[in-house]
Protein backbone atom coordinates (compact mmCIF):
# COMPACT_ATOMS: atom_id res chain seq x y z
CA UNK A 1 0.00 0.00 0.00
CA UNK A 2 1.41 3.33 -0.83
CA UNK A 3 2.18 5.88 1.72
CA UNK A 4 0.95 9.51 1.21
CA UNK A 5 3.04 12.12 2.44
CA UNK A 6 2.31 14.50 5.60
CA UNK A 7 2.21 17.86 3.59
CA UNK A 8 0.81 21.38 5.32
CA UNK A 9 -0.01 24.16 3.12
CA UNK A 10 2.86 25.90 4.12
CA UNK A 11 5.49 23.34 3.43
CA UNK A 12 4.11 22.84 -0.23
CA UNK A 13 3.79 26.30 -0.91
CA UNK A 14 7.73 26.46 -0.25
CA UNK A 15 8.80 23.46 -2.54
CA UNK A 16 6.93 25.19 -5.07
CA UNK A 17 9.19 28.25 -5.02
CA UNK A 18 11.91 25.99 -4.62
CA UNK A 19 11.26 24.70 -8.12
CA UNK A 20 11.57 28.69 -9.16
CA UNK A 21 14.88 29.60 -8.80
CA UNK A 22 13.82 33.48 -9.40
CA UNK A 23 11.73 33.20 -6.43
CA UNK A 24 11.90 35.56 -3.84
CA UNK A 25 9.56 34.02 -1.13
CA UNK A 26 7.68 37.24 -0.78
CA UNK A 27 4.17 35.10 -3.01
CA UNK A 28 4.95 32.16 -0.24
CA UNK A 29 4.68 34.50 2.93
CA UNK A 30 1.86 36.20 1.16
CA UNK A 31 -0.26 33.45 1.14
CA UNK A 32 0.62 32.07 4.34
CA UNK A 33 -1.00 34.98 5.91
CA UNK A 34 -3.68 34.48 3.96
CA UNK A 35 -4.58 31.00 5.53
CA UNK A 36 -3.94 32.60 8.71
CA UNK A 37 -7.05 34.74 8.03
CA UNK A 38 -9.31 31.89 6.42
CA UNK A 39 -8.48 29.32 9.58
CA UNK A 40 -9.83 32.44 11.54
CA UNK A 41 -12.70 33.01 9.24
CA UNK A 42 -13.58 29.06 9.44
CA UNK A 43 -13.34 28.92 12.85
CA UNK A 44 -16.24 32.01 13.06
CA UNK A 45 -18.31 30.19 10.50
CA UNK A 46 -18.51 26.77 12.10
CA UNK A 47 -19.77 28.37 15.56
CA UNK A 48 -21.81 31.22 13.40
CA UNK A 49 -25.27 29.61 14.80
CA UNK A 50 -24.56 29.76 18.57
CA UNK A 51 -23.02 33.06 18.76
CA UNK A 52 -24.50 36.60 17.49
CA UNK A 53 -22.93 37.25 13.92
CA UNK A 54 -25.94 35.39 11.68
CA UNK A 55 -28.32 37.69 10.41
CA UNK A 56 -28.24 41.04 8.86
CA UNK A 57 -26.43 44.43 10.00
CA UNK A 58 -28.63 46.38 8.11
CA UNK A 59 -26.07 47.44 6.11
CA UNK A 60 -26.02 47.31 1.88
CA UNK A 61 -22.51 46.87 0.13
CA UNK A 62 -21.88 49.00 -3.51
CA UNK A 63 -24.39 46.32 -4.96
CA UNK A 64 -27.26 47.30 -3.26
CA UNK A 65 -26.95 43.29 -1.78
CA UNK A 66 -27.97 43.43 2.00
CA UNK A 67 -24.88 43.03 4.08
CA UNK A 68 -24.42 39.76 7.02
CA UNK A 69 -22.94 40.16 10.07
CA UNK A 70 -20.59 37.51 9.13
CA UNK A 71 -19.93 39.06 5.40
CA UNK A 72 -18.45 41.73 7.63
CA UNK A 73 -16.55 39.83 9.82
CA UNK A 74 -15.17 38.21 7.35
CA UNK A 75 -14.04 41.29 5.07
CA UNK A 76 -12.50 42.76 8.01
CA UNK A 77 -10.56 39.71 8.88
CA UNK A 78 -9.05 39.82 5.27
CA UNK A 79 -7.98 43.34 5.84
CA UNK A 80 -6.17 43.00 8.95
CA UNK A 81 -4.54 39.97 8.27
CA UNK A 82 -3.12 40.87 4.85
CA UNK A 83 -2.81 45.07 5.29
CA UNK A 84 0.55 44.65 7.49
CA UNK A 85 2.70 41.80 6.23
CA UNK A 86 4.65 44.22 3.64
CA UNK A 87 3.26 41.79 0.62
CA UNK A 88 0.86 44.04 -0.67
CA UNK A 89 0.45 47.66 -2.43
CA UNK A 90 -3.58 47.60 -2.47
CA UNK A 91 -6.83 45.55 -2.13
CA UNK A 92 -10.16 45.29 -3.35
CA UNK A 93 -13.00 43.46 -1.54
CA UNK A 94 -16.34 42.99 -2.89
CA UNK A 95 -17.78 44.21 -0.23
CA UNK A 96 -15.88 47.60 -0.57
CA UNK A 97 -16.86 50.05 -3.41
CA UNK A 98 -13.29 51.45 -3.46
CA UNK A 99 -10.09 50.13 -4.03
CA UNK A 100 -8.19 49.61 0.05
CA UNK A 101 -5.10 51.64 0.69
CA UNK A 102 -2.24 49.99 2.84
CA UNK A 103 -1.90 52.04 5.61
CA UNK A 104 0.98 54.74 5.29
CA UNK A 105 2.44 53.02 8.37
CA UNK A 106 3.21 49.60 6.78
CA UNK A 107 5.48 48.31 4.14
CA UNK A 108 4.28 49.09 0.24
CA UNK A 109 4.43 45.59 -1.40
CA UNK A 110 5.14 44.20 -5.25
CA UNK A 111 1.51 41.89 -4.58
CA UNK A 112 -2.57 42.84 -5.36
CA UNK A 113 -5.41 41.05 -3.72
CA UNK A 114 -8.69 41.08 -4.51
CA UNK A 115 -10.89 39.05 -2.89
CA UNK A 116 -14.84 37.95 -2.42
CA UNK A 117 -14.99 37.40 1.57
CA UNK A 118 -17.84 35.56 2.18
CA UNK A 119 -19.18 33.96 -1.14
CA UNK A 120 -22.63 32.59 -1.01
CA UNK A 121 -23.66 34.77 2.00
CA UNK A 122 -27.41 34.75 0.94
CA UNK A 123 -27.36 30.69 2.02
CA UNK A 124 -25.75 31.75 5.40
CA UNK A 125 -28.49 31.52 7.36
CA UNK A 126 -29.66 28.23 5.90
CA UNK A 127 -26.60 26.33 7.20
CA UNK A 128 -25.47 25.93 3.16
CA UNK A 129 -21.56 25.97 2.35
CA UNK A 130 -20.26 28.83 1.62
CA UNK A 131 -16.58 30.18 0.62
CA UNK A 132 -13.94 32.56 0.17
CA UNK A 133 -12.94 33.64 -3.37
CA UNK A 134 -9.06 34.77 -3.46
CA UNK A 135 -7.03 36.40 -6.62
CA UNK A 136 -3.27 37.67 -6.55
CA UNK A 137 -2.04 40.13 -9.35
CA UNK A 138 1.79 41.87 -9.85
CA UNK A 139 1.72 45.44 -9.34
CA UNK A 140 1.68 47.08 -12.21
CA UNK A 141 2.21 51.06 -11.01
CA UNK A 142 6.27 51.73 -9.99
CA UNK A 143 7.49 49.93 -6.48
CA UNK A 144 7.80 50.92 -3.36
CA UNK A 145 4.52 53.72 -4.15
CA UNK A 146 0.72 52.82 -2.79
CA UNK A 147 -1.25 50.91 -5.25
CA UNK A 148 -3.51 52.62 -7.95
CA UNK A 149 -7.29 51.20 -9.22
CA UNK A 150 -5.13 50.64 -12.46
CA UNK A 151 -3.18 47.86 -10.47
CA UNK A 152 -6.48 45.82 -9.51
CA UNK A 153 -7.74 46.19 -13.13
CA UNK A 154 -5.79 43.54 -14.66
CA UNK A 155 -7.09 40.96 -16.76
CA UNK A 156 -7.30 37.72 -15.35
CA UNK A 157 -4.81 35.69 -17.32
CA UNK A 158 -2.24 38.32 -15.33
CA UNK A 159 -2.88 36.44 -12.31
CA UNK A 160 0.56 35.46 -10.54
CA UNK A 161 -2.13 32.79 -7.75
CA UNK A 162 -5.87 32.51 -6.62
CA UNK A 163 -7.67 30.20 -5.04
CA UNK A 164 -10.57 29.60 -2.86
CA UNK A 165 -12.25 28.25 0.38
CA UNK A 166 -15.38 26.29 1.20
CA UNK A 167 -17.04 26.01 4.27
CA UNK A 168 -18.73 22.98 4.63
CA UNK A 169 -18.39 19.29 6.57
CA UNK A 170 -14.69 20.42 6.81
CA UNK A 171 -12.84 23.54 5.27
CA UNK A 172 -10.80 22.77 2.19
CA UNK A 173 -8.75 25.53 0.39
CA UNK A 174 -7.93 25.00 -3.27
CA UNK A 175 -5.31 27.23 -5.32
CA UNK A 176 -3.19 27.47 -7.78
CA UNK A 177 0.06 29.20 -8.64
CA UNK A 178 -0.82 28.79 -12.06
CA UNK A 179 1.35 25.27 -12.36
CA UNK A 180 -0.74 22.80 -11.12
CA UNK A 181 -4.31 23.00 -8.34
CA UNK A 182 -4.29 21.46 -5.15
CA UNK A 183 -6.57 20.95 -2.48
CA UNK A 184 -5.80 21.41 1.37
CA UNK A 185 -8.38 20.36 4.03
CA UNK A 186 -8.51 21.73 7.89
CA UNK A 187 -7.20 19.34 10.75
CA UNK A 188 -8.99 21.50 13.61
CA UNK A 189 -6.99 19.54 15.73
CA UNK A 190 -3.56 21.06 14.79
CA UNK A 191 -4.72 24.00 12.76
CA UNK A 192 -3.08 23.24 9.89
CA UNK A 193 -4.52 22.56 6.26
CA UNK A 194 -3.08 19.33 4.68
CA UNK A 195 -2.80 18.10 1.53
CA UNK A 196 -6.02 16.00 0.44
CA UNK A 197 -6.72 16.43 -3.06
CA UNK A 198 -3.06 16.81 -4.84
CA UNK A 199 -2.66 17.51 -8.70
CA UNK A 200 -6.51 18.39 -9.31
CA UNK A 201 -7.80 17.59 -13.17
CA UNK A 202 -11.04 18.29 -14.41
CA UNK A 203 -13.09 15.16 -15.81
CA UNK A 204 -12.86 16.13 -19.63
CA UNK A 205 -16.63 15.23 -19.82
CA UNK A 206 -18.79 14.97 -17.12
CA UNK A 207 -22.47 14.53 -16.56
CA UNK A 208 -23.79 17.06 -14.47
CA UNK A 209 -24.85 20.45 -15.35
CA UNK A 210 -25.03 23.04 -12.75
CA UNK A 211 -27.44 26.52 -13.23
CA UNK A 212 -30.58 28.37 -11.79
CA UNK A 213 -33.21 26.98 -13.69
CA UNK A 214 -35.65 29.63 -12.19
CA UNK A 215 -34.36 32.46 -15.41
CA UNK A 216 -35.35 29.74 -18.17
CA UNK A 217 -37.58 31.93 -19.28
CA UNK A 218 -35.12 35.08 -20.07
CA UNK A 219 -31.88 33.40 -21.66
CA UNK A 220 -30.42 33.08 -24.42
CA UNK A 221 -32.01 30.82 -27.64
CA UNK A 222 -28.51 28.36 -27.43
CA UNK A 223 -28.73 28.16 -23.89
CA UNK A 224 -31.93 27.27 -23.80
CA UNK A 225 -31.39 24.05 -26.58
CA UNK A 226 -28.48 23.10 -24.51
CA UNK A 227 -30.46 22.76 -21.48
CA UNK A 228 -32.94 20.74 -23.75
CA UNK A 229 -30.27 18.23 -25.18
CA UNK A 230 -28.51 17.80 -21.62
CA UNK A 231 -31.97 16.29 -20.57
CA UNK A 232 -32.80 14.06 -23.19
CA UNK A 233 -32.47 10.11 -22.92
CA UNK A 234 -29.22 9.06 -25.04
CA UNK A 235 -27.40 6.71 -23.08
CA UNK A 236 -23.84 6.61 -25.79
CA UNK A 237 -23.45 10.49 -24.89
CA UNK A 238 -24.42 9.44 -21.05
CA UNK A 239 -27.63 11.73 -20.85
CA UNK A 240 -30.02 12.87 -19.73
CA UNK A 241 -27.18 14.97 -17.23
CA UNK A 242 -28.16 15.57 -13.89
CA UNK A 243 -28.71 19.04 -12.30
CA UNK A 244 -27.29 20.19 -9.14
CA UNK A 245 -27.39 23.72 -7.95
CA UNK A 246 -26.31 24.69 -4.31
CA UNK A 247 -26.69 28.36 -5.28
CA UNK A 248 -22.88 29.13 -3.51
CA UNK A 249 -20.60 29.56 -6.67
CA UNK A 250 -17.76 28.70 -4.65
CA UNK A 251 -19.62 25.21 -3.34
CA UNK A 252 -20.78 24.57 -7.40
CA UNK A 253 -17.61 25.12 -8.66
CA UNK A 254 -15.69 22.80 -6.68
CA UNK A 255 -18.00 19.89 -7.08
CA UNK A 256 -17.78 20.90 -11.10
CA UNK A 257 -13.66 20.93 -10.55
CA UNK A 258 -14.25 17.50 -8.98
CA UNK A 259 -17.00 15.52 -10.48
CA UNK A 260 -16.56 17.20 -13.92
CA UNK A 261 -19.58 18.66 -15.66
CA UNK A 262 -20.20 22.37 -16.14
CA UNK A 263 -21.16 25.13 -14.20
CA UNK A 264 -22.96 27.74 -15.84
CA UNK A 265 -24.28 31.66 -14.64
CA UNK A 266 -25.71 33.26 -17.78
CA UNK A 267 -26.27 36.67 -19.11
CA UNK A 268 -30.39 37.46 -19.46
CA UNK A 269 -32.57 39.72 -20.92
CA UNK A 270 -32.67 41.60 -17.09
CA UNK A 271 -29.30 41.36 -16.77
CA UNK A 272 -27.65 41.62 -20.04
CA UNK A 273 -23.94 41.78 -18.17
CA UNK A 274 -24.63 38.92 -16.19
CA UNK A 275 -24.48 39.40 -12.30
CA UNK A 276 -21.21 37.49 -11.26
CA UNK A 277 -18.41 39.46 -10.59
CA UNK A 278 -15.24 39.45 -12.88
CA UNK A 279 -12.65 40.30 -10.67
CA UNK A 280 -13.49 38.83 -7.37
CA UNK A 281 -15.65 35.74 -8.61
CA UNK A 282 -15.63 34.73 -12.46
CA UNK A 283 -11.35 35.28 -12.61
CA UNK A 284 -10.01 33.53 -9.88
CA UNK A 285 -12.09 30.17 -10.54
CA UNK A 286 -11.44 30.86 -14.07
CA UNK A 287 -7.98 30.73 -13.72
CA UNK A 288 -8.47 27.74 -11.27
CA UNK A 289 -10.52 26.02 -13.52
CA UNK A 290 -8.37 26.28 -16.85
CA UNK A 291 -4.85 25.24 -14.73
CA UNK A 292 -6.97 22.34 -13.96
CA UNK A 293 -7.72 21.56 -17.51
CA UNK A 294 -10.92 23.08 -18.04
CA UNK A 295 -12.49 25.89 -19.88
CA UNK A 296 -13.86 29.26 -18.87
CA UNK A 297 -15.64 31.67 -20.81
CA UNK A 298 -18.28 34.43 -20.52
CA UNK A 299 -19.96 32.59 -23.92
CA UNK A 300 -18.00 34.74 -26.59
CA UNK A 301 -14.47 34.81 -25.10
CA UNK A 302 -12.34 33.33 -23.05
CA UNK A 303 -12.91 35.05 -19.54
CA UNK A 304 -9.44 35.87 -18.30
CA UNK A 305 -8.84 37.68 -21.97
CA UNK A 306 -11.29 40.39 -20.93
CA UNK A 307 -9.99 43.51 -19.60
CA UNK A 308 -11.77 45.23 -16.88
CA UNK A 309 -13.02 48.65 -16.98
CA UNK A 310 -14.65 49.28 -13.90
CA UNK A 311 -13.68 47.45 -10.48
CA UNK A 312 -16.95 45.75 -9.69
CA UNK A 313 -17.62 44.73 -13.47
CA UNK A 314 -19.66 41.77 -14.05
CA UNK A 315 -19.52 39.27 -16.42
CA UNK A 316 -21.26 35.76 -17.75
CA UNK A 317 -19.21 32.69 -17.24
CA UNK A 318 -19.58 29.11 -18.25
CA UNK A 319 -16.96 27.04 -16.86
CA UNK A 320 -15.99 23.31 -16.26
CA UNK A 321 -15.03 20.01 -18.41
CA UNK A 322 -13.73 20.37 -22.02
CA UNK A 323 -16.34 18.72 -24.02
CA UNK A 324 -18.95 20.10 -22.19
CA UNK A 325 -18.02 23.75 -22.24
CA UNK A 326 -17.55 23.73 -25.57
CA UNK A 327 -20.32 21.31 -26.43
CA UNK A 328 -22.88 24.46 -25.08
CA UNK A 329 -20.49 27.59 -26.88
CA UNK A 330 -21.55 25.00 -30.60
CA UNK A 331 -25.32 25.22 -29.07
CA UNK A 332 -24.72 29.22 -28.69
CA UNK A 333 -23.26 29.92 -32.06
CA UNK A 334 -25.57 27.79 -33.94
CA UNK A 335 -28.54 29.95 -32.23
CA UNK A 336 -27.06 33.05 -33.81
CA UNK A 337 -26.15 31.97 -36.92
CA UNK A 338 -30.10 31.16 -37.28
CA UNK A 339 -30.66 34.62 -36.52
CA UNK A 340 -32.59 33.29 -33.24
CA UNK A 341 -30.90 36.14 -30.93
């Protein structure tokens, strides 16, 4: 019987850079602080129901989404754990309408972070797994100066690292340094995330299809015929698929990265943008997904081609196995080439 080896978050992180002889170490401490601040984070979530941070503030964040104690919590935790350690020159949260400054007292660093704190909050009440959504950029404004709005609008293929959390039966953290996705899950006993899911792929086909069903009625002509031919009876293409949707990104994504399948959160006729976020949501699991084999796209372009204008821009996306992805962007095309759009 093989033996798998003991490996914490931290030690992997370092034999990666180890393999990058240009590495300074500075990405590695980075993102050690940042499971500093999700053990935290999962520590608040799995005692949320018997202490006094479910519910609503009465707050609204820049989009117009009513704010959660815990959403809060969370966002703050990200600040002060990452605002100090000399790693970064600026933030952006999702629940922040500005870009966040690293206080004039601290270190300016050569890192950006943008990040989704609590992903999924609506289901927080209901006890439903829920994440944090993490993306790392370069700076792109001189060194050693604070951080400008032009260093957090990047496009995502500029990503240096991102990963993501979920809060479930156990926490597991998944990221990538753009070489490879791993998966870490949370021994509460020592505190330390270990190595459970090593060298991630993507299924290249899978047979589940994951959307809200509810906006049928306002999508697209394609998207609608692919929905259609995923639930018909064909048993050499394995359908009908089945249909799971948790209604956390973060917790439909991972089971997509796992089990295969695709993931899908449309543009409509009420909103023609889409409503997932590009920089905090649709790039970092976009990035995830296609180091992991799959395919991301907002339906006409690859997602981490498109360049941001404003810094809570929202986007399509359609993510997830190979043949599937691009088995729905044939379905799209061949809708508009029959002038059905």
């Amino acid at each position: 019987m093989a033996r798998s080896r003991f490996m914490t978050l931290e030690r992997h992180i370092i034999e990666g850079e180890r393999m990058h002889p240009e590495a300074t170490g500075e990405l590695s401490r980075l993102l050690s602080d940042l499971a500093i601040a999700i053990k935290i984070i999962s520590l608040e979530v799995n005692k949320a129901g018997i202490v006094d941070i479910l519910g609503l503030t009465g707050d609204e964040n820049v989009h117009g989404e009513s704010v959660r104690k815990l959403d809060m919590y969370a966002h703050d935790m990200m600040f002060k754990a990452m605002d100090h350690g000399g790693h970064l020159c600026i933030m952006a949260s999702e629940e922040e309408e500005d870009i966040i400054h690293i206080p004039t007292d601290f270190e300016i660093g050569r890192y950006v972070l943008l990040f989704d704190p609590l992903d999924g909050s609506s289901n927080i009440d209901a006890n439903v797994s829920i994440g944090t959504i993490f993306s790392i950029y370069r700076r792109q404004s001189p060194d050693g100066l604070p951080g400008t709005l032009e260093d957090c609008l990047q496009p995502g293929y500029k990503q240096v690292a991102a990963g993501y959390v979920v809060y479930g039966s156990s926490t597991m953290l998944v990221y990538t340094a753009g070489h490879g996705v791993h998966g870490f899950t949370l021994d509460p006993s020592i505190g330390e995330f270990i190595l459970s899911h090593p060298d991630i792929r993507i299924p290249q086909k899978g047979k589940i299809y994951s959307v809200n069903e509810g906006n049928y009625k306002y999508w697209h002509p394609g998207l609608k015929q692919y929905i259609k031919f995923l639930q018909e009876e064909d048993a050499p293409s394995s359908r009908p698929y089945s249909t799971r949707y948790i209604g956390s990104m973060v917790a439909d994504v991972h089971r997509t990265l796992l089990y295969g399948g695709i993931f899908m959160y449309p543009a409509d006729s009420r909103s023609p943008k889409g409503k997932l976020r590009l920089m905090y949501e649709c790039n970092p699991v976009a990035f995830i997904t296609e180091a992991a084999g799959g395919i991301a796209t907002d339906g006409n372009m690859r997602l981490m081609d498109k360049v941001p204008e404003h810094l809570h821009e929202r986007s399509p996306i359609f993510i997830g196995s190979p043949d599937d992805v691009n088995t729905l962007l044939r379905f799209l095309r061949r809708a508009e080439e029959a002038g059905l759009v």
